[in-house]
Protein backbone atom coordinates (compact mmCIF):
# COMPACT_ATOMS: atom_id res chain seq x y z
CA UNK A 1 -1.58 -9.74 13.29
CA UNK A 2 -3.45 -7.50 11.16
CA UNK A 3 -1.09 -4.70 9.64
CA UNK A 4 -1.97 -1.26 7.79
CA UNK A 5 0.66 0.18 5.49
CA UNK A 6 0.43 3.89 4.25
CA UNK A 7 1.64 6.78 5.66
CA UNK A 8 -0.24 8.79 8.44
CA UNK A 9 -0.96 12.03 6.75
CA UNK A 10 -2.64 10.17 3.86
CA UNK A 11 -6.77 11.17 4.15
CA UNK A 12 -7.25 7.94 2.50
CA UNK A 13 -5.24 6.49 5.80
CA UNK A 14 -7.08 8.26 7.87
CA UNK A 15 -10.43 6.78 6.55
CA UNK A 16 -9.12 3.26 6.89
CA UNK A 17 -7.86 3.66 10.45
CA UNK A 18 -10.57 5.56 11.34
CA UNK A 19 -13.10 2.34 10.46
CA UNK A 20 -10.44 0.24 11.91
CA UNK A 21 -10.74 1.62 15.36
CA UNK A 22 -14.58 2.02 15.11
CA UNK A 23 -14.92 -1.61 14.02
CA UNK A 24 -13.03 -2.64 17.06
CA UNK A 25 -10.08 -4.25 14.92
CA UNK A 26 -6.89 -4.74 16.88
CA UNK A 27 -4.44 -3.55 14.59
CA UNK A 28 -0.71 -2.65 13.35
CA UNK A 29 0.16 0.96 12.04
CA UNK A 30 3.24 0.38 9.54
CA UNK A 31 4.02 3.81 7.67
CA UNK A 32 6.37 3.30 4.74
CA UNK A 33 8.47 6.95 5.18
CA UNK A 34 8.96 6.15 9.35
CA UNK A 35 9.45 2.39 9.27
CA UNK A 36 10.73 1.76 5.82
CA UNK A 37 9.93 -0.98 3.41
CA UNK A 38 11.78 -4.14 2.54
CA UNK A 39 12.35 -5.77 -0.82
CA UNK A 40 10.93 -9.13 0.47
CA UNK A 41 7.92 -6.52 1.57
CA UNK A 42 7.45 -5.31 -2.30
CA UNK A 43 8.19 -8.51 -4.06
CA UNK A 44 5.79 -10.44 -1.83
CA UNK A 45 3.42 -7.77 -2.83
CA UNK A 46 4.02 -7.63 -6.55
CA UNK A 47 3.45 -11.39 -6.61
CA UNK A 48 0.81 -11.64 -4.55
CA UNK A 49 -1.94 -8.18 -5.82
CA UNK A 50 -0.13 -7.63 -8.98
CA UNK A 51 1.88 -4.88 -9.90
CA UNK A 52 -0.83 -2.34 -11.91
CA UNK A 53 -2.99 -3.09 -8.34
CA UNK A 54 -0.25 -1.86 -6.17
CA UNK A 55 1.13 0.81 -7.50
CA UNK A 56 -1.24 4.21 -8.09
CA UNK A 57 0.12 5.96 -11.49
CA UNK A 58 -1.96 9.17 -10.55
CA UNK A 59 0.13 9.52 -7.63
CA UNK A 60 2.33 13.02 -7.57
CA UNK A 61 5.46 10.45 -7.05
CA UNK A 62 4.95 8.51 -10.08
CA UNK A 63 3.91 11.93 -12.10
CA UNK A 64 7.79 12.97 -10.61
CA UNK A 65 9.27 9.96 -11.75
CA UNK A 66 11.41 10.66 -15.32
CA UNK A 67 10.15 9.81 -18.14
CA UNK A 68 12.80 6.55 -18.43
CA UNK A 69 11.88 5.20 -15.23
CA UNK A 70 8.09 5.21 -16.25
CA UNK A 71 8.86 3.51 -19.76
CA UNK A 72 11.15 0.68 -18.32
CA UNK A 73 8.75 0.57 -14.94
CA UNK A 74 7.84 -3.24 -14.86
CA UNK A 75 8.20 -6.36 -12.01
CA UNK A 76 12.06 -6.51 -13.04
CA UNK A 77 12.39 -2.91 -11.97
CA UNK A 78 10.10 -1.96 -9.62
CA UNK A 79 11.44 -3.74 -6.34
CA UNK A 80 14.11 -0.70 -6.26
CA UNK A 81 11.77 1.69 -7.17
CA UNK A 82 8.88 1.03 -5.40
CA UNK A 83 11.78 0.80 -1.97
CA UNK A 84 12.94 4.02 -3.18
CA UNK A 85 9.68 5.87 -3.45
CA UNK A 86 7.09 3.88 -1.15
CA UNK A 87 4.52 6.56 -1.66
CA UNK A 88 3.98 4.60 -5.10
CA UNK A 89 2.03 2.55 -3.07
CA UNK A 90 -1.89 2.83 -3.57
CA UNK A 91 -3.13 3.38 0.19
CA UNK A 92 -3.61 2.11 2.58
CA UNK A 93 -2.36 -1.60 2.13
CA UNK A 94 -3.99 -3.69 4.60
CA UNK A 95 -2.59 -7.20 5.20
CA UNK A 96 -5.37 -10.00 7.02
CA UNK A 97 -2.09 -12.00 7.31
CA UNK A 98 -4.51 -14.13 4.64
CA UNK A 99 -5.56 -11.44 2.40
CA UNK A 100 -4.33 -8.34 1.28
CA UNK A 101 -6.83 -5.24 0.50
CA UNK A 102 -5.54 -2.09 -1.46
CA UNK A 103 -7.12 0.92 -0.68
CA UNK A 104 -10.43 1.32 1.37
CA UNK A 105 -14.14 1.00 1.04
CA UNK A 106 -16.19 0.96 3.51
CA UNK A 107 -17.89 -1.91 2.20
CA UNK A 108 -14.86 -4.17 1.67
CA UNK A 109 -13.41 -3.81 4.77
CA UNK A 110 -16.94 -4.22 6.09
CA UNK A 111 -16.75 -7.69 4.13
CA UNK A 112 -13.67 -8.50 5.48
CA UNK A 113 -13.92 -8.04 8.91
CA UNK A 114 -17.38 -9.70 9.29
């Protein structure tokens, strides 16, 4: 099963499941603030893309994080901090269920779905 992860107001989102449903993909919705994250969900993810990849250090959340959290922010930390503010995330997160894909292009997803 092929999920999306973001949340739905995201433009970025949008985009993805915009191409999703124009590329005829049968897929799953997921959106971090209505169905929550797991810390199995964000360690999997942090081991698998690689913690600079997943999280998105323009974002407004990390810009509100103090200044503490930012300096000690590394794979022993972020777990609970990541589960605490999901919108760290870089969106969308789209899991193949063999590959995950951070963030869309129309030409990636384009490679990945043909």
């Amino acid at each position: 099963m092929i999920t999306l992860y973001g949340i739905k107001n995201c433009d970025t989102v949008k985009k993805a499941r915009t191409w999703l449903e124009q590329n005829k993909v049968d897929y799953h919705f997921h959106d971090f603030r209505a169905d929550g994250l797991t810390d199995t969900q964000v360690k999997s993810w942090i081991a698998e893309i690689g913690l600079d990849t997943l999280v998105n250090k323009r974002s407004t959340t990390w810009k509100e994080l103090d200044e503490s959290t930012k300096t000690n922010f590394d794979e022993t930390t972020a777990v609970a901090i990541i589960s605490a503010n999901p919108t760290l995330i870089k969106r969308p997160l789209l899991d193949t269920g063999t590959q995950k894909q951070v963030g869309f292009k129309d030409a990636e997803y384009t490679r990945i779905f043909n």
